[in-house]
C-alpha atoms as a PDB file:
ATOM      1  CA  UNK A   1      -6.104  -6.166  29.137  1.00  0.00           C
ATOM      2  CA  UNK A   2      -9.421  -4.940  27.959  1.00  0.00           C
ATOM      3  CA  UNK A   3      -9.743  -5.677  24.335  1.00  0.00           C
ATOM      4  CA  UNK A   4     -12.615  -4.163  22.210  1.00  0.00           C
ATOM      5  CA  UNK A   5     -14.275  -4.878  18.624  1.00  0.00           C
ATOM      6  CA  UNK A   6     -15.751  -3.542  15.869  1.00  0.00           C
ATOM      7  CA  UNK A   7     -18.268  -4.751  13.270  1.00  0.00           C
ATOM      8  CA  UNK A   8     -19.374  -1.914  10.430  1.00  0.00           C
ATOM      9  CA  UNK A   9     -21.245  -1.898   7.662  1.00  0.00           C
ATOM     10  CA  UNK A  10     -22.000   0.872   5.027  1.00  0.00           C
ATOM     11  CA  UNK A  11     -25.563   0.665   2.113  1.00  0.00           C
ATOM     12  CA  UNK A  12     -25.836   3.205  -0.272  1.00  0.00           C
ATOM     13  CA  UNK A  13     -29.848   3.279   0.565  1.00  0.00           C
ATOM     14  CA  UNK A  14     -32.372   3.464  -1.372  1.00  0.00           C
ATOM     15  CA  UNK A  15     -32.059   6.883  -3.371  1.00  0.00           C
ATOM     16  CA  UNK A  16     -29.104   8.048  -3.467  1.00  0.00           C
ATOM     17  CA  UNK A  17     -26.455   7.300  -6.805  1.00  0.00           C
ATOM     18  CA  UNK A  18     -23.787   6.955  -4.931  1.00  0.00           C
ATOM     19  CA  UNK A  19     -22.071   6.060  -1.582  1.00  0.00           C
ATOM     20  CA  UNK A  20     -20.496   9.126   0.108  1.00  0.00           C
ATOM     21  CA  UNK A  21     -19.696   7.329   3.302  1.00  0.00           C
ATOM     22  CA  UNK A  22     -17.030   5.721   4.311  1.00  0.00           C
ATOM     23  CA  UNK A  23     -15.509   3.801   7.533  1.00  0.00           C
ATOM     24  CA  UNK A  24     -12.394   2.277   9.181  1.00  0.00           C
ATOM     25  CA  UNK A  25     -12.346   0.415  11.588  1.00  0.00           C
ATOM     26  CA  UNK A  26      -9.068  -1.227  13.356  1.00  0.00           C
ATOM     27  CA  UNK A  27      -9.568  -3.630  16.366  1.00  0.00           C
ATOM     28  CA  UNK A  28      -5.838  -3.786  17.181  1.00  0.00           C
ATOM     29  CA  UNK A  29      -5.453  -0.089  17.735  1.00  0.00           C
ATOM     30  CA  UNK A  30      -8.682   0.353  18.830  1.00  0.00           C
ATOM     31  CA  UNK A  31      -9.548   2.836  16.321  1.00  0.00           C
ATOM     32  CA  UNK A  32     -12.693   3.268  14.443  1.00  0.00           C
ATOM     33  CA  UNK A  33     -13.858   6.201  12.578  1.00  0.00           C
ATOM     34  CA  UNK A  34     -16.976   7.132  10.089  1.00  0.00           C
ATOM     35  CA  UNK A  35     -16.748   9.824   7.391  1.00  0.00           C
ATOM     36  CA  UNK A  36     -20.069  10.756   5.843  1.00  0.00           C
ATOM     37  CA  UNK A  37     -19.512  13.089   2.637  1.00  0.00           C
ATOM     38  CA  UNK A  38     -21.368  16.143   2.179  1.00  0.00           C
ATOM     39  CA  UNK A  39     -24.487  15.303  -0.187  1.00  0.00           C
ATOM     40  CA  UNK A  40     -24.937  17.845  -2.499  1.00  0.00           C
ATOM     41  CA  UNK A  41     -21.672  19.436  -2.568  1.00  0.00           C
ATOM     42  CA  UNK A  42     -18.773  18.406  -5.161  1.00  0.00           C
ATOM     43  CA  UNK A  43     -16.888  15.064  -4.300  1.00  0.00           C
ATOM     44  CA  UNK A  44     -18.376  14.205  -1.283  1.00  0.00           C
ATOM     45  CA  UNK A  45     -17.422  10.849  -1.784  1.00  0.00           C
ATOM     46  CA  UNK A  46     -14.138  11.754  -2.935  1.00  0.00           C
ATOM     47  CA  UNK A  47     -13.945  13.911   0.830  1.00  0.00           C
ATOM     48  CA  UNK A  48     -14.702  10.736   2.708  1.00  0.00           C
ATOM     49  CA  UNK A  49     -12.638   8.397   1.552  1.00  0.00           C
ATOM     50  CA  UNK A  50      -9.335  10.931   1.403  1.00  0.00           C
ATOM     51  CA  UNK A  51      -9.995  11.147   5.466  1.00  0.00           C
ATOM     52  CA  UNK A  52     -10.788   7.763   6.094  1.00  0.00           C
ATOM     53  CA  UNK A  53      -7.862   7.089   4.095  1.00  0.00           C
ATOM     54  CA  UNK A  54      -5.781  10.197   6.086  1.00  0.00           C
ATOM     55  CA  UNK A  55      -7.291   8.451   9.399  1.00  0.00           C
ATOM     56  CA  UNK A  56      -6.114   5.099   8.438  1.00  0.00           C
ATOM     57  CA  UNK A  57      -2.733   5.774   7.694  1.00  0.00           C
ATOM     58  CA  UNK A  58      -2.131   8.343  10.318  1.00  0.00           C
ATOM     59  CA  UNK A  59      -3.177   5.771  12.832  1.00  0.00           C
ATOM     60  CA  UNK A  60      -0.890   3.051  11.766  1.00  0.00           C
ATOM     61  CA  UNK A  61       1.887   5.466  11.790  1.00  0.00           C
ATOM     62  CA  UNK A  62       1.652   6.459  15.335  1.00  0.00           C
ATOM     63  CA  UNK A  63      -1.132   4.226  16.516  1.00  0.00           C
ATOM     64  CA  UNK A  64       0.741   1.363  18.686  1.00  0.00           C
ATOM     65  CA  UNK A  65       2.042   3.665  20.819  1.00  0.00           C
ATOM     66  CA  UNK A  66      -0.804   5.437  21.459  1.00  0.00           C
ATOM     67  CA  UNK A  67      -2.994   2.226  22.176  1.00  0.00           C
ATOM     68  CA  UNK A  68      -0.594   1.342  25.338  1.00  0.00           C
ATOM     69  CA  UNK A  69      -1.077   4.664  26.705  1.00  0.00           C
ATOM     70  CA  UNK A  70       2.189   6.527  25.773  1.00  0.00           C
ATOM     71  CA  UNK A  71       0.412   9.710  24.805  1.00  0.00           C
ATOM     72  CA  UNK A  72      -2.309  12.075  24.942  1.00  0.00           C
ATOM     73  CA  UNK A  73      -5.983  10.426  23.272  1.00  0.00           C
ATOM     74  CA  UNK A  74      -7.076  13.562  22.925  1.00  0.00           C
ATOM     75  CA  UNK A  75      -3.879  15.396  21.304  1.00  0.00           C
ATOM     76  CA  UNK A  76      -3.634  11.753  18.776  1.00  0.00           C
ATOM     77  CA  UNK A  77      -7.093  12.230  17.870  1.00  0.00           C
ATOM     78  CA  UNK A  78      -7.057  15.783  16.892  1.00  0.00           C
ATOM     79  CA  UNK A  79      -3.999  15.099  14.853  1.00  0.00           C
ATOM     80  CA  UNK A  80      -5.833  12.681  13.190  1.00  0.00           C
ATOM     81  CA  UNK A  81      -8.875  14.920  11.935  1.00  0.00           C
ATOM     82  CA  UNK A  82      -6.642  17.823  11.419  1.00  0.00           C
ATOM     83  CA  UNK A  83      -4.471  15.760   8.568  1.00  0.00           C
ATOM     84  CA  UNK A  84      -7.352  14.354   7.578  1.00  0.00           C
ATOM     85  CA  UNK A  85      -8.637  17.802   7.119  1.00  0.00           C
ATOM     86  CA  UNK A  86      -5.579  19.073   5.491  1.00  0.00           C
ATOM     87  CA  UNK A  87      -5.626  15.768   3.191  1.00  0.00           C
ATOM     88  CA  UNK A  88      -8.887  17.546   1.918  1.00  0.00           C
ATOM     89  CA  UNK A  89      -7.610  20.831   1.069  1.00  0.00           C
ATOM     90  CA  UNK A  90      -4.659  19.522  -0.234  1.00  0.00           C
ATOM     91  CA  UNK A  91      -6.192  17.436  -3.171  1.00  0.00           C
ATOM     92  CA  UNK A  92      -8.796  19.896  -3.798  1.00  0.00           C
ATOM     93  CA  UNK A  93      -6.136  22.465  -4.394  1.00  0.00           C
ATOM     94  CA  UNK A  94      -4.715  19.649  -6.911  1.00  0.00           C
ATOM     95  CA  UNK A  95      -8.112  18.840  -8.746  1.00  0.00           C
ATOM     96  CA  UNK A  96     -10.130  22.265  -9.187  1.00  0.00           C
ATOM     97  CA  UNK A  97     -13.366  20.103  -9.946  1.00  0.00           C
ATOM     98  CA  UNK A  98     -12.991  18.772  -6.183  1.00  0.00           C
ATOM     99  CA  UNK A  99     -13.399  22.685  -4.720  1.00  0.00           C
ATOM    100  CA  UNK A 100     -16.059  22.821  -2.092  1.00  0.00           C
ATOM    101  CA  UNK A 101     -15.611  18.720  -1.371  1.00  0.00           C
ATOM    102  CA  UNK A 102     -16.150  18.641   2.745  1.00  0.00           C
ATOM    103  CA  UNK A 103     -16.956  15.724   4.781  1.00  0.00           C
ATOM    104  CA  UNK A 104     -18.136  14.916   8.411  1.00  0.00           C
ATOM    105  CA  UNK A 105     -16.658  12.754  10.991  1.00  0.00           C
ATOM    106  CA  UNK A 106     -16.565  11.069  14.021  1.00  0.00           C
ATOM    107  CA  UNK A 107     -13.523   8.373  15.859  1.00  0.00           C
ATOM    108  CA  UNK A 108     -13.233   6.525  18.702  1.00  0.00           C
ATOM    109  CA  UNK A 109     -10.281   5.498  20.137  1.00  0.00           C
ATOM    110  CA  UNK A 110      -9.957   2.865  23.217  1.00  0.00           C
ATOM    111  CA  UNK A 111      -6.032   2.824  24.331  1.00  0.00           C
ATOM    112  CA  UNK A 112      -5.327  -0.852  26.338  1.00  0.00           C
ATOM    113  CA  UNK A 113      -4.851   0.688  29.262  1.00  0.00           C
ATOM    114  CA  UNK A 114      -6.965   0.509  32.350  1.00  0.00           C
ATOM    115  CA  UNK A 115      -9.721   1.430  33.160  1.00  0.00           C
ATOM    116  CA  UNK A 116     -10.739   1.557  29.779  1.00  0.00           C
ATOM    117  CA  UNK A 117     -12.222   4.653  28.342  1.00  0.00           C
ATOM    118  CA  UNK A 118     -13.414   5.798  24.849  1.00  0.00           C
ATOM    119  CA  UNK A 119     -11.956   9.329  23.688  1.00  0.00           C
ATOM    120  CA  UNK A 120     -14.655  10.409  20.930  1.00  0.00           C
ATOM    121  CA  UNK A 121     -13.754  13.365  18.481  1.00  0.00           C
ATOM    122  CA  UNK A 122     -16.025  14.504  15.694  1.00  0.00           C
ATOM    123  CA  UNK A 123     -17.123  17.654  13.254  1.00  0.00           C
ATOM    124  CA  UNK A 124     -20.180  17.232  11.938  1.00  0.00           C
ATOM    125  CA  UNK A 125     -23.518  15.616  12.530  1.00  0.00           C
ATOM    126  CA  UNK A 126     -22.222  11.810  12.331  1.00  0.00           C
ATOM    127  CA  UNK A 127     -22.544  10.641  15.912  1.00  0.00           C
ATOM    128  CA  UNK A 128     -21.819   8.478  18.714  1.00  0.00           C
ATOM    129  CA  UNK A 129     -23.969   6.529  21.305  1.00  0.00           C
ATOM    130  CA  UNK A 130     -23.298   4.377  24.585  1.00  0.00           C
ATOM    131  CA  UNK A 131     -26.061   1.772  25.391  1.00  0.00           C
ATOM    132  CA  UNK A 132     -25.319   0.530  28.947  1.00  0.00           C
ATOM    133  CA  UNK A 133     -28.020  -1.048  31.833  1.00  0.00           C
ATOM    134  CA  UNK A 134     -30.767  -0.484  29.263  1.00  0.00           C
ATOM    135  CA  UNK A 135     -29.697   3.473  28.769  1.00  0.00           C
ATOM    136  CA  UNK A 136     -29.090   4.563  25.323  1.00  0.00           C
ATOM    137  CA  UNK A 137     -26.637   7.890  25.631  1.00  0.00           C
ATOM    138  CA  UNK A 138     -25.689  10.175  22.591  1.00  0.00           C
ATOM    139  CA  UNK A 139     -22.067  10.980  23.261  1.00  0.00           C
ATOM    140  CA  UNK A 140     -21.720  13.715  20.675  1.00  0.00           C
ATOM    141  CA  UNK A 141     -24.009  16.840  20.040  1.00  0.00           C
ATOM    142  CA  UNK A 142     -24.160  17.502  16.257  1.00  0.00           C
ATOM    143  CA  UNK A 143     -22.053  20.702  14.785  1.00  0.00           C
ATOM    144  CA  UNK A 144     -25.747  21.603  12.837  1.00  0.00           C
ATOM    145  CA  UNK A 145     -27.848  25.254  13.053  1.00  0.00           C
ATOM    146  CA  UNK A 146     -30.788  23.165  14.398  1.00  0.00           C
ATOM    147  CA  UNK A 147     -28.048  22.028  17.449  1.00  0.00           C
ATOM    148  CA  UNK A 148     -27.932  26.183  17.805  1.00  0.00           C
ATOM    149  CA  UNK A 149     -31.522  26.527  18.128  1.00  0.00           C
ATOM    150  CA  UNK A 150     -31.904  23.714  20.502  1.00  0.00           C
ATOM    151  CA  UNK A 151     -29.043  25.180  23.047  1.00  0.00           C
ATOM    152  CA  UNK A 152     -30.216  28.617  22.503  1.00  0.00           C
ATOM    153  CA  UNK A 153     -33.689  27.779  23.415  1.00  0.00           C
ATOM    154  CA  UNK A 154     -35.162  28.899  19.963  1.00  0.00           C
ATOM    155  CA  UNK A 155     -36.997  25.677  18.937  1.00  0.00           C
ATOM    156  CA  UNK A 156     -38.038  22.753  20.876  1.00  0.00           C
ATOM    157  CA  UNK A 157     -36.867  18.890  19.937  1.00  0.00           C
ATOM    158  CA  UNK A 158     -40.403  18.408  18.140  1.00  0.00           C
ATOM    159  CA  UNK A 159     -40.567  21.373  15.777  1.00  0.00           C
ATOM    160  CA  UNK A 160     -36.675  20.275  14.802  1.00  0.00           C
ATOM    161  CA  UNK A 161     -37.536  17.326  13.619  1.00  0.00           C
ATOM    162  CA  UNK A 162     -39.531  18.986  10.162  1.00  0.00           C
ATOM    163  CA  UNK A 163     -37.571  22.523  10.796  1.00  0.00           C
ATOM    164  CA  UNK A 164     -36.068  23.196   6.213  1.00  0.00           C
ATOM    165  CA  UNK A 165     -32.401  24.107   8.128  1.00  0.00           C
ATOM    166  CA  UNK A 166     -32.098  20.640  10.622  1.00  0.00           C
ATOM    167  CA  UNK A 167     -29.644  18.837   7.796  1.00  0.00           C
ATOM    168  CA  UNK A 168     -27.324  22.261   8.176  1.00  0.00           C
ATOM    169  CA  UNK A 169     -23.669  22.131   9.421  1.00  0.00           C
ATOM    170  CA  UNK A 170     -22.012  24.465  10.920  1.00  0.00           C
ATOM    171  CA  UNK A 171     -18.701  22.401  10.917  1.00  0.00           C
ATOM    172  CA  UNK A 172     -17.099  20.183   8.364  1.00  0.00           C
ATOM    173  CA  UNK A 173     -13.940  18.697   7.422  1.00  0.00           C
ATOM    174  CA  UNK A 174     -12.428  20.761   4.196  1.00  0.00           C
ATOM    175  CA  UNK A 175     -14.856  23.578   4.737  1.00  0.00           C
ATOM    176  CA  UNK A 176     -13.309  26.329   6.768  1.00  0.00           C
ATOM    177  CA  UNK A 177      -9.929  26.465   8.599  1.00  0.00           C
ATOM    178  CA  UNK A 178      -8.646  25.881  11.440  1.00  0.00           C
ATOM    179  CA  UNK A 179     -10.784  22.177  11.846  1.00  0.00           C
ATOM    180  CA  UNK A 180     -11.767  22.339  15.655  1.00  0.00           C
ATOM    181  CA  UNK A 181     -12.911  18.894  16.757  1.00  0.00           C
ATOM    182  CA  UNK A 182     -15.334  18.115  19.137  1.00  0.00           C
ATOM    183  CA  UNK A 183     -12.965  15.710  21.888  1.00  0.00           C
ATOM    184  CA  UNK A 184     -14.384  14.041  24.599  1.00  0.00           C
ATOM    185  CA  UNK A 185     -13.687  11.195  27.210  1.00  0.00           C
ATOM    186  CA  UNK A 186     -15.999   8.713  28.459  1.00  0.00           C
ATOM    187  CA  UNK A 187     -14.722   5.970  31.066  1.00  0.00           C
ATOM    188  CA  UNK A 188     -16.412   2.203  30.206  1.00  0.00           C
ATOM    189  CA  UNK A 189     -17.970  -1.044  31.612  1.00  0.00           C
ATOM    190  CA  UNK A 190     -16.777  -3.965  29.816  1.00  0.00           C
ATOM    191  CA  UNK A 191     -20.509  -4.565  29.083  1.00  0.00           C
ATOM    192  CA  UNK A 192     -20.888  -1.293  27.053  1.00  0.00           C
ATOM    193  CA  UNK A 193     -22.032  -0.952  23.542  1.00  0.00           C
ATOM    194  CA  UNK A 194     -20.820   1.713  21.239  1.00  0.00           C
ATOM    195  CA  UNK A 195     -22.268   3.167  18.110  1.00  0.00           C
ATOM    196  CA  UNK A 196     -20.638   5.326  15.482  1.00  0.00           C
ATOM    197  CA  UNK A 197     -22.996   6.598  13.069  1.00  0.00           C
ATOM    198  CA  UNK A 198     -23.443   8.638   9.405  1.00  0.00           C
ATOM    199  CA  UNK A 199     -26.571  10.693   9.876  1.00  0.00           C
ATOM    200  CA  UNK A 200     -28.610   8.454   7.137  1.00  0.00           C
ATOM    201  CA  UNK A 201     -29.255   6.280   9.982  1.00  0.00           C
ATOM    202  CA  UNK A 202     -30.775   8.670  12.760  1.00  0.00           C
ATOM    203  CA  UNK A 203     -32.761  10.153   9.640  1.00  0.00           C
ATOM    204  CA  UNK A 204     -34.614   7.273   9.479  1.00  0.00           C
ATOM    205  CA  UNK A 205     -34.163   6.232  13.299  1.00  0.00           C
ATOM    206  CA  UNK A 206     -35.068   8.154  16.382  1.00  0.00           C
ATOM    207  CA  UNK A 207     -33.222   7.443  19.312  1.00  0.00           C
ATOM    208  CA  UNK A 208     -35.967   5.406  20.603  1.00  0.00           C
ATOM    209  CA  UNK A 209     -35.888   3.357  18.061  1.00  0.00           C
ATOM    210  CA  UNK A 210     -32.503   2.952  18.321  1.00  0.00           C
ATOM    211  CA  UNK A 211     -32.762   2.231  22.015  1.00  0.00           C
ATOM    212  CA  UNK A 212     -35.319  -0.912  21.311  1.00  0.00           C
ATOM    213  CA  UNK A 213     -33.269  -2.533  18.461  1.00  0.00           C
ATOM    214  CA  UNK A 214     -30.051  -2.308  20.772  1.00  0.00           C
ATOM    215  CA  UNK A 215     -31.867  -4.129  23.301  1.00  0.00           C
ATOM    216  CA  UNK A 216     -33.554  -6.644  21.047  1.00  0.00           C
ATOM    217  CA  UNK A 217     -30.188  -7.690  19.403  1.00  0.00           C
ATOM    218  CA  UNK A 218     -28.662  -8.292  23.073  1.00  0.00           C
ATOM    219  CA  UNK A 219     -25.161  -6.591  21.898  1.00  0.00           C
ATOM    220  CA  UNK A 220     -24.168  -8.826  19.243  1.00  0.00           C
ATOM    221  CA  UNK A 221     -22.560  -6.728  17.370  1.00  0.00           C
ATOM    222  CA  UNK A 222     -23.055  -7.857  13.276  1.00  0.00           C
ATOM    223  CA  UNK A 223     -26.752  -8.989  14.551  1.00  0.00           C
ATOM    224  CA  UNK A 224     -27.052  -5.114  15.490  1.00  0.00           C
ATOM    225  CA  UNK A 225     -25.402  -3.447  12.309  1.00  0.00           C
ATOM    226  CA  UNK A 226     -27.360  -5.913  10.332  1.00  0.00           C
ATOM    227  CA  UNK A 227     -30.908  -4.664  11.727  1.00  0.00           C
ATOM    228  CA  UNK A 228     -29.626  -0.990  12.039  1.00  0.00           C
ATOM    229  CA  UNK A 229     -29.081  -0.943   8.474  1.00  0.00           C
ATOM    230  CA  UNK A 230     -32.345  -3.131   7.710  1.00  0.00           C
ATOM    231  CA  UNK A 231     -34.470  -1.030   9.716  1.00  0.00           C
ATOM    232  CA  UNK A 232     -33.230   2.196   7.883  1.00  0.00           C
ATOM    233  CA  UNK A 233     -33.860   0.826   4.433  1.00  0.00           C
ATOM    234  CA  UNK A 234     -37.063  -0.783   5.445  1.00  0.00           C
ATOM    235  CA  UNK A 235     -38.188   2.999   6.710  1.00  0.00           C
ATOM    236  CA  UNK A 236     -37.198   4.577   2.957  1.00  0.00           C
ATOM    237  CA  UNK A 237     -33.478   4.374   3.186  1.00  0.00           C
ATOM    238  CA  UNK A 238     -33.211   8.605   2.057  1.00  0.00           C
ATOM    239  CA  UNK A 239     -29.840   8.106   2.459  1.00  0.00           C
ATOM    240  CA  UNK A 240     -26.225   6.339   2.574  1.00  0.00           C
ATOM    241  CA  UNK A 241     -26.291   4.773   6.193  1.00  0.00           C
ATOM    242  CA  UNK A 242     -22.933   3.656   7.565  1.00  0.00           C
ATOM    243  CA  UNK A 243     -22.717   2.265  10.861  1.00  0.00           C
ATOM    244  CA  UNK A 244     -20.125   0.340  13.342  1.00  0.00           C
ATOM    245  CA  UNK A 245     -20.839  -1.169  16.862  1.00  0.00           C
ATOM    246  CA  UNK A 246     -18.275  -2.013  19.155  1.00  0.00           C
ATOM    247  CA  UNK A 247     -18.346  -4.120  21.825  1.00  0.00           C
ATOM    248  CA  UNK A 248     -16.126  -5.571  24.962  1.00  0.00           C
ATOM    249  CA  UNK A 249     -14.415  -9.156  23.370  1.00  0.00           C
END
């Protein structure tokens, strides 16, 4: 059977006052998820950790029989984020200070079954990547106005980089209802690397960037976190940077 790993690490940079990331991450079901809470807005940090926590125990409820293939990815993985979501509303309703908390997210799941594939859901503008052959690939498109512009044609990649609305969602966790995630399958080479990301590291880290560290660190996977997370501190480190690579073991 194909068996896959996960190393993850989470900084609270360099100018923030607190953390409002958070991750899981859970080798034996193949699960890994990262939560990035929504700066500026009430609990954010609270928000993250209530769905990674949501995530967690969801998964380890229902998650052995999904890793051997007994049910839909897609259908688990949207359950996931949609109790996750409701865990959200739910204690927000319970602590009026929390109102307004909302969160990002993104999850990977890799059932042992074969051929292996990675079923990716997220809301938000955390992301995932694939670096394969010397290819990096962004396997999510982030829920942001700037993403709108770009489709529609309106701005170009450059000017989004500096446009005042690129940090915009349009989608969050705990922020409107119904949650709609983002679900998507991806089928894998056992030499694939995988990224999950908060969006304090591709501030600080184009994808070219990203591309040259991945193939400097030769996919070993806590050499990789360890210089992802270097790299964004050493470039200002604006914000909490969370990241986790898995990797074929």
């Amino acid at each position: 059977m194909t068996t896959w790993t996960g190393n993850g690490r989470s900084e609270i940079g360099l100018v923030r006052a607190a953390n409002q990331d958070a991750f899981v991450a859970i080798d034996r079901l193949g699960l890994w998820a990262v939560a990035d809470g929504m700066g500026g807005h009430v609990g954010g940090e609270i928000a993250a950790q209530t769905v990674i926590a949501s995530v967690s125990a969801e998964a380890e409820s229902s998650g052995d029989l999904m890793r051997h293939g007994q049910a839909a990815p897609a259908e688990f993985l949207r359950n996931l984020i949609v109790h996750a979501h409701e865990a959200i509303i739910g204690r927000a309703k319970l602590e009026p200070r929390l109102k307004g908390m909302g969160t990002t997210i993104v999850a990977l799941f890799i059932p042992e079954v074969e051929p292996p594939t990675a079923h990716i859901a997220h809301v938000g503008d955390s992301r995932a990547y694939r670096f394969r052959s010397g290819r990096l690939t962004r396997l999510t498109r982030d829920h942001t106005l700037i993403e709108k512009y770009l489709e529609r044609g309106i701005l170009t990649e450059a000017s989004a980089q500096t446009h005042p609305e690129r940090h915009v969602l349009t989608h969050a966790l705990g922020m409107s209802s119904p949650v709609r995630p983002a679900i998507a399958s991806h089928p894998l080479h056992r030499d694939d690397l995988l990224l999950l990301c908060s969006d304090g590291l591709t501030k600080m880290i184009d994808d070219d960037d990203l591309l040259k560290i991945f193939t400097e660190t030769h996919k070993d996977p806590i050499r990789t976190c360890d210089r992802l997370i270097a790299e964004s501190l050493d470039r200002g480190g604006e914000d909490n940077v969370t990241v986790i690579v898995v990797v074929h073991s």
